[in-house]
C-alpha atoms as a PDB file:
ATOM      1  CA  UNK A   1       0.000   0.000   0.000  1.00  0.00           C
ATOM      2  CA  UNK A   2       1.364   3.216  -0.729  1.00  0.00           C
ATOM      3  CA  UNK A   3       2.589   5.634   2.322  1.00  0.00           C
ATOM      4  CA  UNK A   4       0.944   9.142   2.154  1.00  0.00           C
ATOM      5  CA  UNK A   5       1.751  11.875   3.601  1.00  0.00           C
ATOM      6  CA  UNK A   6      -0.426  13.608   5.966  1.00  0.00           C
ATOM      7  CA  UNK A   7      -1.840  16.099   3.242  1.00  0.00           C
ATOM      8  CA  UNK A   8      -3.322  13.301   1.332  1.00  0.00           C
ATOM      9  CA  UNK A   9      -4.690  11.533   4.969  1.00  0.00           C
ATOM     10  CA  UNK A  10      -6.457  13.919   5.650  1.00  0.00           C
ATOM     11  CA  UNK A  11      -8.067  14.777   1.796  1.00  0.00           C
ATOM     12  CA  UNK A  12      -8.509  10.874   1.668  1.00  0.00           C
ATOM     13  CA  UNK A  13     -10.450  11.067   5.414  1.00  0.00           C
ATOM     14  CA  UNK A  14     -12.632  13.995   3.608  1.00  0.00           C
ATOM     15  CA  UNK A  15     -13.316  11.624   0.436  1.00  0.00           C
ATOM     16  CA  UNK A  16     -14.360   8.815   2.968  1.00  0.00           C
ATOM     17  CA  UNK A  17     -16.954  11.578   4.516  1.00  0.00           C
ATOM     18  CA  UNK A  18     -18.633  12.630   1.673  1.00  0.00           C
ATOM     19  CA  UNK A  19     -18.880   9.032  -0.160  1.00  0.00           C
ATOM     20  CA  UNK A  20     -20.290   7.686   2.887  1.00  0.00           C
ATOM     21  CA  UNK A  21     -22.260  10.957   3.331  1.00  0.00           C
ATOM     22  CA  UNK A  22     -23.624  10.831  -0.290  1.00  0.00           C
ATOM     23  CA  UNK A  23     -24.580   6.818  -0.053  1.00  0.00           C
ATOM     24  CA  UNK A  24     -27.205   7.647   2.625  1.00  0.00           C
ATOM     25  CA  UNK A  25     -28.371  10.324   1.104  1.00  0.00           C
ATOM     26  CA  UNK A  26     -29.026   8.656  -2.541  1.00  0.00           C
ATOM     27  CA  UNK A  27     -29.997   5.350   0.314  1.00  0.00           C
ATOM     28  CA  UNK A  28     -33.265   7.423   2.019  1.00  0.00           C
ATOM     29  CA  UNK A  29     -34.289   8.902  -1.638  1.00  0.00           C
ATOM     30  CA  UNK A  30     -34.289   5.402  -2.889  1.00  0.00           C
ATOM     31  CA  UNK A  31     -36.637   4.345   0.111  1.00  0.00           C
ATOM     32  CA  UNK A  32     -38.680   7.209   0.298  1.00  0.00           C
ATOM     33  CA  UNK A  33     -39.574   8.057  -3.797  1.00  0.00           C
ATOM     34  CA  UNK A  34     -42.100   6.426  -6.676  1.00  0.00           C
ATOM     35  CA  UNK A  35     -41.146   4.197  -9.793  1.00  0.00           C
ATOM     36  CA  UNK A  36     -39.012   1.793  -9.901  1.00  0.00           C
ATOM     37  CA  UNK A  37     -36.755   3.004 -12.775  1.00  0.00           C
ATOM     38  CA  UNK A  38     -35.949   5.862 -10.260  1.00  0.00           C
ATOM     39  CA  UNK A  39     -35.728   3.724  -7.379  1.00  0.00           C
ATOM     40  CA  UNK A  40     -33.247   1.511  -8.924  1.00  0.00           C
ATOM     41  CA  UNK A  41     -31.010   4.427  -9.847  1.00  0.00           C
ATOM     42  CA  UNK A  42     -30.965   5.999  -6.499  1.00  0.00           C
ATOM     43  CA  UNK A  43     -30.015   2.418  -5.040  1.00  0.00           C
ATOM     44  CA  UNK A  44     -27.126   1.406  -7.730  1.00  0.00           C
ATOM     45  CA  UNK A  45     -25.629   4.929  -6.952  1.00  0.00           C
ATOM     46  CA  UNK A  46     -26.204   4.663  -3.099  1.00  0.00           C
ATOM     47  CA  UNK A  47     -24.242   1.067  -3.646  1.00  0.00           C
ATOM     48  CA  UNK A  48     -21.385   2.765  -6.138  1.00  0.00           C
ATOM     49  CA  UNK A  49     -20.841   5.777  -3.002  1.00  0.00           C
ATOM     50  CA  UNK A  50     -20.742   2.812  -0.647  1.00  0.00           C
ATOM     51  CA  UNK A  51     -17.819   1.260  -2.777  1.00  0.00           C
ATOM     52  CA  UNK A  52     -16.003   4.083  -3.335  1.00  0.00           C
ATOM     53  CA  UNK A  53     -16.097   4.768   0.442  1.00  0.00           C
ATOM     54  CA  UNK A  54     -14.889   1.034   0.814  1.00  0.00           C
ATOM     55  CA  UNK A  55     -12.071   2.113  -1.558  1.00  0.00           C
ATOM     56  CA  UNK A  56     -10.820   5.092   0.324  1.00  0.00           C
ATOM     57  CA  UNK A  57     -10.620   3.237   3.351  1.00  0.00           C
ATOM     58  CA  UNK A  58      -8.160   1.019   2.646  1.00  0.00           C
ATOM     59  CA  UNK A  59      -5.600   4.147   1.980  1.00  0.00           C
ATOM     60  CA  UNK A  60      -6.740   5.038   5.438  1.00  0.00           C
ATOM     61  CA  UNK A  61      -7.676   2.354   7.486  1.00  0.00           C
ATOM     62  CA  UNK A  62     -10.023   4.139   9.059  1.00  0.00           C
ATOM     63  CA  UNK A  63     -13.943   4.243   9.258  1.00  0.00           C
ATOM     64  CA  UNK A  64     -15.801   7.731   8.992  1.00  0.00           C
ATOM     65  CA  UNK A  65     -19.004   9.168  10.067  1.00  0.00           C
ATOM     66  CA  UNK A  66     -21.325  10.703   7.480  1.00  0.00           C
ATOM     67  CA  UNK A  67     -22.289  14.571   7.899  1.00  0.00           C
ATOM     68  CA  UNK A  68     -26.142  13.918   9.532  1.00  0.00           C
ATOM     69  CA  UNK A  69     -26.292  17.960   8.717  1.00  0.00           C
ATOM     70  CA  UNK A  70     -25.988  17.553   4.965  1.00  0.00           C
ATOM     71  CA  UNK A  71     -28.069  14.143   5.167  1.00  0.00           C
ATOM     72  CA  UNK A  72     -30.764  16.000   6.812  1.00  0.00           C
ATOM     73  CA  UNK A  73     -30.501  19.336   4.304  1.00  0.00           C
ATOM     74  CA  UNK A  74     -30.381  17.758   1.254  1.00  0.00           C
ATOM     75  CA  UNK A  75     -33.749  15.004   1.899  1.00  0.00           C
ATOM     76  CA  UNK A  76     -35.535  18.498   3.465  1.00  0.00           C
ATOM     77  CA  UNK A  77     -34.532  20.272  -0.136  1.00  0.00           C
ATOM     78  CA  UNK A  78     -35.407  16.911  -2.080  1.00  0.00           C
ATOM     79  CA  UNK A  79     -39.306  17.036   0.396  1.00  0.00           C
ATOM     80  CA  UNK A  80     -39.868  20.589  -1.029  1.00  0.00           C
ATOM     81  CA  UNK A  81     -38.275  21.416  -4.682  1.00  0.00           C
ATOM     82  CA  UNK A  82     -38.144  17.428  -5.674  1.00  0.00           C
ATOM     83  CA  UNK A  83     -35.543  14.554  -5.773  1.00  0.00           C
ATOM     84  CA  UNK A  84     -33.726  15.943  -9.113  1.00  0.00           C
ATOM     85  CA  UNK A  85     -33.329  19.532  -7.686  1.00  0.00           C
ATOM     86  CA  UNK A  86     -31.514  18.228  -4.803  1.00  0.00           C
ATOM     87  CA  UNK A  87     -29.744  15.264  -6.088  1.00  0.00           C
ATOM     88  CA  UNK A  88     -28.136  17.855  -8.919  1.00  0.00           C
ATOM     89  CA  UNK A  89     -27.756  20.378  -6.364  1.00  0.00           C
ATOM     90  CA  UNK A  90     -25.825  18.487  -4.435  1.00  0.00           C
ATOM     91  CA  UNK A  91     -23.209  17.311  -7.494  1.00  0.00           C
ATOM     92  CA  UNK A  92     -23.199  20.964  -8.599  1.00  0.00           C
ATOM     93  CA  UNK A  93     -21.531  22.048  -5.570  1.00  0.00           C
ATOM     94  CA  UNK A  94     -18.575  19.048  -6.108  1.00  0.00           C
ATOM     95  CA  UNK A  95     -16.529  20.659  -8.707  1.00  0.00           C
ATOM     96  CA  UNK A  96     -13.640  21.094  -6.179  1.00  0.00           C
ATOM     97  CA  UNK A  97     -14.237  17.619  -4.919  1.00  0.00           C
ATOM     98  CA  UNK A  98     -13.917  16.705  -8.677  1.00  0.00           C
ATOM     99  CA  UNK A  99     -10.386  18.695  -8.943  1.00  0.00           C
ATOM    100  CA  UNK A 100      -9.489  17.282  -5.495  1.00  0.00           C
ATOM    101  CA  UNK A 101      -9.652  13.541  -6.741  1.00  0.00           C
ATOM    102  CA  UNK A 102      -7.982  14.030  -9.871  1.00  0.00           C
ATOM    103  CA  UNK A 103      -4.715  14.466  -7.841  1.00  0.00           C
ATOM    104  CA  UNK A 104      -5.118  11.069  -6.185  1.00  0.00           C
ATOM    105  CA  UNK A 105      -4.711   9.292  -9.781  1.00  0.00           C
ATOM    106  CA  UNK A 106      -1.009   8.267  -9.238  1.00  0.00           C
ATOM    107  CA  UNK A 107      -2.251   6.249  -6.074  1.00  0.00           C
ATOM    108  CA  UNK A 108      -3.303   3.615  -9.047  1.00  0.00           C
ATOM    109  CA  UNK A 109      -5.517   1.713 -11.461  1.00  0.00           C
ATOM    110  CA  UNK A 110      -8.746   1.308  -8.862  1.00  0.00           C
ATOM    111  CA  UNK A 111      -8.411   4.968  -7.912  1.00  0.00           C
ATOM    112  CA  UNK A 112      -8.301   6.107 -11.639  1.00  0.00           C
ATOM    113  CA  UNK A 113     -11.383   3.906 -12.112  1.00  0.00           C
ATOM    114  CA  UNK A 114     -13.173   5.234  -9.101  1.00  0.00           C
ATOM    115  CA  UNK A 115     -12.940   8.963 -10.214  1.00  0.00           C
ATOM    116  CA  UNK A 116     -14.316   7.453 -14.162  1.00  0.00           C
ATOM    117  CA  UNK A 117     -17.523   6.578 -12.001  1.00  0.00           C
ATOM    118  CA  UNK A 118     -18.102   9.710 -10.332  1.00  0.00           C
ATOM    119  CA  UNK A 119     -17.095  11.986 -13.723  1.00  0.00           C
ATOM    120  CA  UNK A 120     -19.058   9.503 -15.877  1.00  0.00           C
ATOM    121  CA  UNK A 121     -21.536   6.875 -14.692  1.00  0.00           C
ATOM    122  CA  UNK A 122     -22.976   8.626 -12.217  1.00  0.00           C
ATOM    123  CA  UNK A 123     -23.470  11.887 -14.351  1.00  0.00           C
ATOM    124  CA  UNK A 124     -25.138   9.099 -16.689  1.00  0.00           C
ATOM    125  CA  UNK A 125     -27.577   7.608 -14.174  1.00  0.00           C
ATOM    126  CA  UNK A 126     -28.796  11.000 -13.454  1.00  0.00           C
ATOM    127  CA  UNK A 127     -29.747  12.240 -16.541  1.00  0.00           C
ATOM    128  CA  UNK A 128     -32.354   8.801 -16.404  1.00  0.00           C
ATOM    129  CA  UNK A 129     -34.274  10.437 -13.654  1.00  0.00           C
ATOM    130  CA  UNK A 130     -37.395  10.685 -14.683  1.00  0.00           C
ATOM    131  CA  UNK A 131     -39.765  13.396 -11.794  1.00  0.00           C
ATOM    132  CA  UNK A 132     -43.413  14.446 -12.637  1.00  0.00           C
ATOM    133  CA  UNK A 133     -42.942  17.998 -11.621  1.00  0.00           C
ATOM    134  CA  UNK A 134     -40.146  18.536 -14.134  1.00  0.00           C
ATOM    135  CA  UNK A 135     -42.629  17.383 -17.157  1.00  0.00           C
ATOM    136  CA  UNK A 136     -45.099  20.414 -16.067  1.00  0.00           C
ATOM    137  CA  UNK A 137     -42.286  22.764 -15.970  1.00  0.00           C
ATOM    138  CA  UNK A 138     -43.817  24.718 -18.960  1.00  0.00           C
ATOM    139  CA  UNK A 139     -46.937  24.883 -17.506  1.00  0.00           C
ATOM    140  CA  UNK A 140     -45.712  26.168 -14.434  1.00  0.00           C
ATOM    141  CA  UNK A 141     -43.513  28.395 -16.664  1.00  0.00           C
ATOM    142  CA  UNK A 142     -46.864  29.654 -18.672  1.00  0.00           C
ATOM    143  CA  UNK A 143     -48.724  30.374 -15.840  1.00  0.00           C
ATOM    144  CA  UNK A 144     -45.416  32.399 -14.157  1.00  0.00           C
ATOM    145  CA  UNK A 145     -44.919  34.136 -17.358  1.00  0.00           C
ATOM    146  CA  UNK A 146     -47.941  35.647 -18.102  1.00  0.00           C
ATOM    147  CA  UNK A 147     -49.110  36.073 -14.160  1.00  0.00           C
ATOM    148  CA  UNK A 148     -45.813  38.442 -13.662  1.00  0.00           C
ATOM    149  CA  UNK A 149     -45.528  40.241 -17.233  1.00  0.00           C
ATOM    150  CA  UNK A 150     -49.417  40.733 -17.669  1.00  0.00           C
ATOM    151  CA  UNK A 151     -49.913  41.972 -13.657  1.00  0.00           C
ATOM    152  CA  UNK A 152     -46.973  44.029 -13.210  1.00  0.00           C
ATOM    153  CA  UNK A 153     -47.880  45.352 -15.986  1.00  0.00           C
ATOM    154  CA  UNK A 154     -51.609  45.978 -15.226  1.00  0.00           C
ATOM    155  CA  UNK A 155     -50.581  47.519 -11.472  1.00  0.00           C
ATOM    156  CA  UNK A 156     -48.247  49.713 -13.391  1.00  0.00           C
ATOM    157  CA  UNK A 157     -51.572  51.374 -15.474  1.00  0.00           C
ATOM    158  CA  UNK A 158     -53.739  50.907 -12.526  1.00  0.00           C
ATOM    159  CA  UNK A 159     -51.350  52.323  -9.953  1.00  0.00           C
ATOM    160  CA  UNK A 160     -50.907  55.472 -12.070  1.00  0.00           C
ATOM    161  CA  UNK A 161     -54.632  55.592 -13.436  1.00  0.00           C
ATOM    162  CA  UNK A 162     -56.451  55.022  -9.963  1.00  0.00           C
ATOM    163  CA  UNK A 163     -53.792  56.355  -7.217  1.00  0.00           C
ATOM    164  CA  UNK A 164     -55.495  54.451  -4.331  1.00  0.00           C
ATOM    165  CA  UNK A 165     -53.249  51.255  -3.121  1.00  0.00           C
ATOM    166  CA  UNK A 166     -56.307  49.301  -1.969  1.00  0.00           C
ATOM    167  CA  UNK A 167     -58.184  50.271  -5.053  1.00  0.00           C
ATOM    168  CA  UNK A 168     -55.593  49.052  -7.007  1.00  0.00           C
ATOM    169  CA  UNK A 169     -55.028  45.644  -4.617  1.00  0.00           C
ATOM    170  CA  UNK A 170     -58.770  44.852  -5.060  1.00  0.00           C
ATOM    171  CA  UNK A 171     -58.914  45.850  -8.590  1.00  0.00           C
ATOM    172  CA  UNK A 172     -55.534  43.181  -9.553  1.00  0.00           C
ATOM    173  CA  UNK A 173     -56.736  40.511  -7.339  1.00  0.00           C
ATOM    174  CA  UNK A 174     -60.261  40.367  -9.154  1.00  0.00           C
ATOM    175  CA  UNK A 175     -58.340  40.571 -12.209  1.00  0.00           C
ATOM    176  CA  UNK A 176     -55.720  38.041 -11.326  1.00  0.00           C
ATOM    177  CA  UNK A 177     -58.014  35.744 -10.205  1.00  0.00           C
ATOM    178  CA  UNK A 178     -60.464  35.393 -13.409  1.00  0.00           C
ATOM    179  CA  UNK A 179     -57.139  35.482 -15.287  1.00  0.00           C
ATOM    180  CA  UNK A 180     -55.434  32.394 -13.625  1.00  0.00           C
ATOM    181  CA  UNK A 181     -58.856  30.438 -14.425  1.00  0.00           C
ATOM    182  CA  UNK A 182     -58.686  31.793 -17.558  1.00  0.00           C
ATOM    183  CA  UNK A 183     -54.962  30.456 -18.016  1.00  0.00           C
ATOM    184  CA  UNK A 184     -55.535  27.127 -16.232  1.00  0.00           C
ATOM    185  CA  UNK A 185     -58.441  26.462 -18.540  1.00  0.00           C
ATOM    186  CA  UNK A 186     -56.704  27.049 -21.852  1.00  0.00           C
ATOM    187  CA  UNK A 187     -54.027  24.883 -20.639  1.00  0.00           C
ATOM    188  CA  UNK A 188     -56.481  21.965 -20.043  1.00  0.00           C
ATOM    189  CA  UNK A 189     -57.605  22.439 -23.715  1.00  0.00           C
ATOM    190  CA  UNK A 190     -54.163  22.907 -25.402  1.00  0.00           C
ATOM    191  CA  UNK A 191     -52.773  20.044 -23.366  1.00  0.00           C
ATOM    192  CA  UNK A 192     -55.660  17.775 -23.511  1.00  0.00           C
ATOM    193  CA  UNK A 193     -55.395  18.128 -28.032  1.00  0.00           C
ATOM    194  CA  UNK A 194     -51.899  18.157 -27.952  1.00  0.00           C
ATOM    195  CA  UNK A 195     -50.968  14.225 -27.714  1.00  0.00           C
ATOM    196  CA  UNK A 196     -47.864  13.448 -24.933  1.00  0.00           C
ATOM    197  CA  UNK A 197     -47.182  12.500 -21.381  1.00  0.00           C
ATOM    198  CA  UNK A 198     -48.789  14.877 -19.409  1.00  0.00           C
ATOM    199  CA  UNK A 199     -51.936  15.044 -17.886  1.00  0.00           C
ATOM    200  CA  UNK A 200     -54.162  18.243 -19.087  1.00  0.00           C
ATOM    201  CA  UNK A 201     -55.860  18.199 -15.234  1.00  0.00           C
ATOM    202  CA  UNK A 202     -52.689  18.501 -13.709  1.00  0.00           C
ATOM    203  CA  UNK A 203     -51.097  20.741 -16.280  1.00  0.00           C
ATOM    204  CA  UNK A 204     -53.680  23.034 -15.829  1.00  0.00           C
ATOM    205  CA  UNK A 205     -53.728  22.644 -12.300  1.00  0.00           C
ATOM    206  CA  UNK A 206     -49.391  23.679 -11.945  1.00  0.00           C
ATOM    207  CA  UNK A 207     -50.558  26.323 -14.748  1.00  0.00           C
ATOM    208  CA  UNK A 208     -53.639  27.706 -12.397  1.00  0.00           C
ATOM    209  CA  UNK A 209     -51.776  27.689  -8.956  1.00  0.00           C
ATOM    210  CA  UNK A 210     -48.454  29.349 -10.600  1.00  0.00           C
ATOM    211  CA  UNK A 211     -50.531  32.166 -11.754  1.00  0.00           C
ATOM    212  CA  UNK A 212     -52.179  32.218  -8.116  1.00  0.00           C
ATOM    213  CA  UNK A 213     -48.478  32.415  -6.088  1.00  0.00           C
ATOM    214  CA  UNK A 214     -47.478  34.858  -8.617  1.00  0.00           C
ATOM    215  CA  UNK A 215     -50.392  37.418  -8.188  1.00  0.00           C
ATOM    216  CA  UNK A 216     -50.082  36.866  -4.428  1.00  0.00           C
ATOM    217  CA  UNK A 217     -46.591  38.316  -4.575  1.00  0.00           C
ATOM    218  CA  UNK A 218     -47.449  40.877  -6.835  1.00  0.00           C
ATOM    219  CA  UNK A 219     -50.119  42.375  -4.643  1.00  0.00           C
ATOM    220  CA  UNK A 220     -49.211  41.851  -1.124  1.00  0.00           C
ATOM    221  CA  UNK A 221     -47.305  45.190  -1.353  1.00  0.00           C
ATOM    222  CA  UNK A 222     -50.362  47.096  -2.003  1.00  0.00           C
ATOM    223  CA  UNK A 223     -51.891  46.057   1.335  1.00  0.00           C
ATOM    224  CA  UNK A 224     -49.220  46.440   3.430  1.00  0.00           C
ATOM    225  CA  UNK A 225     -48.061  50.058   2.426  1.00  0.00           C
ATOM    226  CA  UNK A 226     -50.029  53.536   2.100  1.00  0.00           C
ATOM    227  CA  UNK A 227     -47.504  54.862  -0.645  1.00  0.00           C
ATOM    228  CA  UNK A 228     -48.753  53.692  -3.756  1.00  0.00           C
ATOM    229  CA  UNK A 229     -45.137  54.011  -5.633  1.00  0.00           C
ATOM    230  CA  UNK A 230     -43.367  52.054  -2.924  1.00  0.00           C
ATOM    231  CA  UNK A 231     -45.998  49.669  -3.034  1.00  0.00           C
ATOM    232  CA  UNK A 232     -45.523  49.428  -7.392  1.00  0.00           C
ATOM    233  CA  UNK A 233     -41.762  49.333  -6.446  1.00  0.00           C
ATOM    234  CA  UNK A 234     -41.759  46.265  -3.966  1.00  0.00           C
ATOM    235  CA  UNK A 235     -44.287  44.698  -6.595  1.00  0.00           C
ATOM    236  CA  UNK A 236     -41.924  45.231  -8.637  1.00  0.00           C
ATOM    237  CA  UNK A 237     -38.912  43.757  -6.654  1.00  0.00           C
ATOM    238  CA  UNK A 238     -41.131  40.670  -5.953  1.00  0.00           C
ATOM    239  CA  UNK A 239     -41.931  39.908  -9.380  1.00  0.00           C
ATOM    240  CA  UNK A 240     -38.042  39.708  -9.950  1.00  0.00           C
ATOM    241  CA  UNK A 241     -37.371  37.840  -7.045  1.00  0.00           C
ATOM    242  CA  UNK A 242     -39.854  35.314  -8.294  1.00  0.00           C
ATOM    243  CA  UNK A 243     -38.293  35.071 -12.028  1.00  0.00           C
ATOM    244  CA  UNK A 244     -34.663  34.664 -10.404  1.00  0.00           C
ATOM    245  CA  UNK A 245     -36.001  31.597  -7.747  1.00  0.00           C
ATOM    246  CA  UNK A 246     -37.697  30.002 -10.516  1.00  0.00           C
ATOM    247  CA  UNK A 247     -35.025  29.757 -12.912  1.00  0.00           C
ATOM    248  CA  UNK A 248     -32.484  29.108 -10.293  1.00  0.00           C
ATOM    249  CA  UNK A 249     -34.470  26.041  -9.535  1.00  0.00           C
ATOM    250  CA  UNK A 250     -34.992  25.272 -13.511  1.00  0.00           C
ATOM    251  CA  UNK A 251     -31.371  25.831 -14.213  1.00  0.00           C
ATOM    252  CA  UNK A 252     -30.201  23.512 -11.700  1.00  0.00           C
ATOM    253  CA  UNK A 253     -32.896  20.752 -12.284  1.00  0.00           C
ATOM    254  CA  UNK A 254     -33.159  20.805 -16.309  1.00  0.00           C
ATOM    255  CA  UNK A 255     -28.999  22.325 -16.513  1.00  0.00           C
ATOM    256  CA  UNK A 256     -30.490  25.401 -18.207  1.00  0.00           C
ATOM    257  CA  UNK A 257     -28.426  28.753 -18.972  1.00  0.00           C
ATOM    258  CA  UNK A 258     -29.582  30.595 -15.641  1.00  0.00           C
ATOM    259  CA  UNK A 259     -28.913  33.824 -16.946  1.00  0.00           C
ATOM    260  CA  UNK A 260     -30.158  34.084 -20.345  1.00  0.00           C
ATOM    261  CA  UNK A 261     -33.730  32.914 -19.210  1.00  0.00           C
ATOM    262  CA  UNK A 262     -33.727  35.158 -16.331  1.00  0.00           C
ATOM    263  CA  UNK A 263     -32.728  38.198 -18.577  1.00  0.00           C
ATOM    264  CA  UNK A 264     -35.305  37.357 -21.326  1.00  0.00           C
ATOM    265  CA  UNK A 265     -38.020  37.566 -18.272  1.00  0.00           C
ATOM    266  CA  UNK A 266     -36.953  40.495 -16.557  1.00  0.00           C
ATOM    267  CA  UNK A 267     -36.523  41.885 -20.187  1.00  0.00           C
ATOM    268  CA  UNK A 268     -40.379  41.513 -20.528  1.00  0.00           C
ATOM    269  CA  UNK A 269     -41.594  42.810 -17.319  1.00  0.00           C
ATOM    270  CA  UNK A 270     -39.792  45.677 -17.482  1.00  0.00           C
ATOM    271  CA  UNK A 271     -41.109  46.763 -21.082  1.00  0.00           C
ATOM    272  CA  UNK A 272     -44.642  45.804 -20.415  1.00  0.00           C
ATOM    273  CA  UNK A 273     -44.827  47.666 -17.424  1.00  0.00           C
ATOM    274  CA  UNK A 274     -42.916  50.790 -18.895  1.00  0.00           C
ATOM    275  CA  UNK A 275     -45.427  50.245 -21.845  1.00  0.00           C
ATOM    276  CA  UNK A 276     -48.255  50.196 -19.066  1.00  0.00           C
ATOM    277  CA  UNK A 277     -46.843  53.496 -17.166  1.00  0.00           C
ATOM    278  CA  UNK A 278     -47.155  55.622 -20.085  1.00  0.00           C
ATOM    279  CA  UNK A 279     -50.836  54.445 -21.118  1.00  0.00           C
ATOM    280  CA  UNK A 280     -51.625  54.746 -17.312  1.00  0.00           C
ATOM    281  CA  UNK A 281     -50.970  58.356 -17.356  1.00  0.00           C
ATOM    282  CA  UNK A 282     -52.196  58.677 -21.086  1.00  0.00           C
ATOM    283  CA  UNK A 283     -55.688  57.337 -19.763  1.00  0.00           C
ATOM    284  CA  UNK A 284     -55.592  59.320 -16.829  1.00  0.00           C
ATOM    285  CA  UNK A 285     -55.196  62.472 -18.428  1.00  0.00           C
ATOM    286  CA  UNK A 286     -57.221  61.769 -21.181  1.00  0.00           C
ATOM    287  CA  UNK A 287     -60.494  60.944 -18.855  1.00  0.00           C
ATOM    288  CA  UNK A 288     -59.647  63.360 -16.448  1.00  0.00           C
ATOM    289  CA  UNK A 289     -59.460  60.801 -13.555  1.00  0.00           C
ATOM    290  CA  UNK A 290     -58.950  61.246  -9.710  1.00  0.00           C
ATOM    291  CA  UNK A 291     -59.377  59.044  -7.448  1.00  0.00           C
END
C-alpha cells in the first residue's frame, strides 16, 4: 500500500466523509420516492458511493461518520423542490471535490477507475431520472410568465390611473383571479389536443396555482403600504425575485443557462410595465381621472 503523507490523509479522510455521506443520502431517496426506474437508480448509486467509500478506506484504514447535517438538508430540499433539484444540487456544488480527486490518480488503477464513475456513470444515471414535476415545468412556466408580465404590468396602469393602493389591490386581485382560471383552462384544452405525457388536469392545475403564487406576490405590497409608488416598487422587486427563484431552480434541475432565461423575463416585465406606465398616465389624463 502506498505511504501518504499527511496532506493526502487527511483529503482521503474527507473523500471517505462525503462518499459515505452521499450513499445515505441517494440510500433514504431510494426508500422514500415512486417508480421503480428511479428507485433503482438511487439504489445502484447509493451502492457505487458505498464502494467508493470502501475504496478510500483502505488508503486510510479508518472508518468515517457521514455529515447527519448535509443528510438531513439535502432530503428536506429533495421534500420541497423534488428529488432531481436536490440530487443535482448536491453534485453541482462538487466541482472542487472533482479537482481534489484528480490528484489522487497516481495512487493507481482502482483509484483512476473510481474517479471514471463519479465523472461519468454517475453523471449518466442522473440524466435517467425521470420526476413528474419537471414534465409540467412549462406549464408552471406559462402560468409564471404571463401572471408576472401581464400583472406588473396591469398595477403599473392601474397604480398610475387610480392612485389608491387598496383600489388598485382589489382591482388586480379580481383581475388576477379570473385570469389564472382563464390560463388554467386554456391549458387543459391545449394540453388535452396536444398528444404526450402529461396530464391536461394537472397541467392546468401547476398552470392555475403558478398564476395564483405569482399574483399573491405581486399584490401583497399594495396592502401592506399607504404609498402607492413604494408599493408598485416592492411589486416590482417581488416579481423579480420570483423570475430569479424560478429559474435558479430550472437551471439547476433541467442544466439550463440561468442567466439568459432570467434576462429574457426580466426583459419583458420591465417593457410591459414601462409600456403600461405611459398608457396609465395617457388614460388618466385623457379621462380626467382622480381618485
Amino acid at each position: 500500500m502506498t505511504t501518504l503523507s499527511e496532506q493526502e490523509n487527511r483529503l482521503i479522510l474527507g473523500f471517505q466523509k462525503n462518499e459515505i455521506t452521499e450513499h445515505h443520502i441517494y440510500k433514504n431517496l431510494a426508500g422514500r420516492i415512486d417508480g421503480v426506474k428511479n428507485r433503482r437508480i438511487f439504489a445502484q448509486i447509493a451502492d457505487d458511493e458505498l464502494r467508493h467509500y470502501r475504496i478510500w478506506k483502505k488508503y486510510t484504514g479508518r472508518d468515517v461518520a457521514p455529515d447527519r447535517i448535509r443528510i438531513w438538508f439535502y432530503s428536506l430540499i429533495s421534500l420541497l423542490f423534488g428529488f432531481t433539484f436536490a440530487v443535482k444540487l448536491m453534485e453541482g456544488g462538487e466541482q472542487d471535490a472533482q479537482h481534489a480527486y484528480e490528484g489522487m490518480r497516481g495512487l493507481g488503477d482502482e483509484i483512476v477507475a473510481l474517479i471514471g464513475d463519479e465523472e461519468e456513470h454517475e453523471q449518466a444515471l442522473l440524466t435517467l431520472l425521470d420526476e413528474e414535476r419537471l414534465r409540467y415545468t412549462g406549464s408552471i412556466v406559462l402560468g409564471l410568465n404571463d401572471a408576472l408580465v401581464e400583472l406588473t404590468g396591469a398595477l403599473a396602469g392601474l397604480t398610475f390611473a387610480l392612485q389608491n393602493t387598496r383600489l388598485v389591490a382589489l382591482t388586480a386581485l379580481i383581475t388576477g383571479f379570473a385570469a389564472a382560471l382563464s390560463m388554467a383552462s386554456s391549458e387543459y384544452l391545449s394540453t388535452k389536443a396536444e398528444p404526450g405525457a402529461k396530464n391536461p388536469l394537472k397541467a392546468s392545475i401547476y398552470t392555475g396555482v403558478a398564476y395564483i403564487l405569482a399574483v399573491a406576490v405581486l399584490i401583497v405590497p399594495y396592502f401592506v403600504f399607504a404609498d402607492i409608488y413604494l408599493s408598485l416598487a416592492f411589486a416590482f422587486g417581488g416579481a423579480l425575485v420570483v423570475i430569479a427563484l424560478f429559474n435558479f431552480y430550472v437551471s439547476v434541475a433541467q442544466g439550463v443557462s440561468f442567466r439568459s432565461r432570467f434576462l429574457e423575463m426580466a426583459g419583458l416585465i420591465v417593457v410591459v410595465s414601462g409600456i403600461s406606465f405611459l398608457a396609465g398616465l395617457v388614460i388618466r389624463h385623457f379621462f380626467g381621472i382622480e381618485v
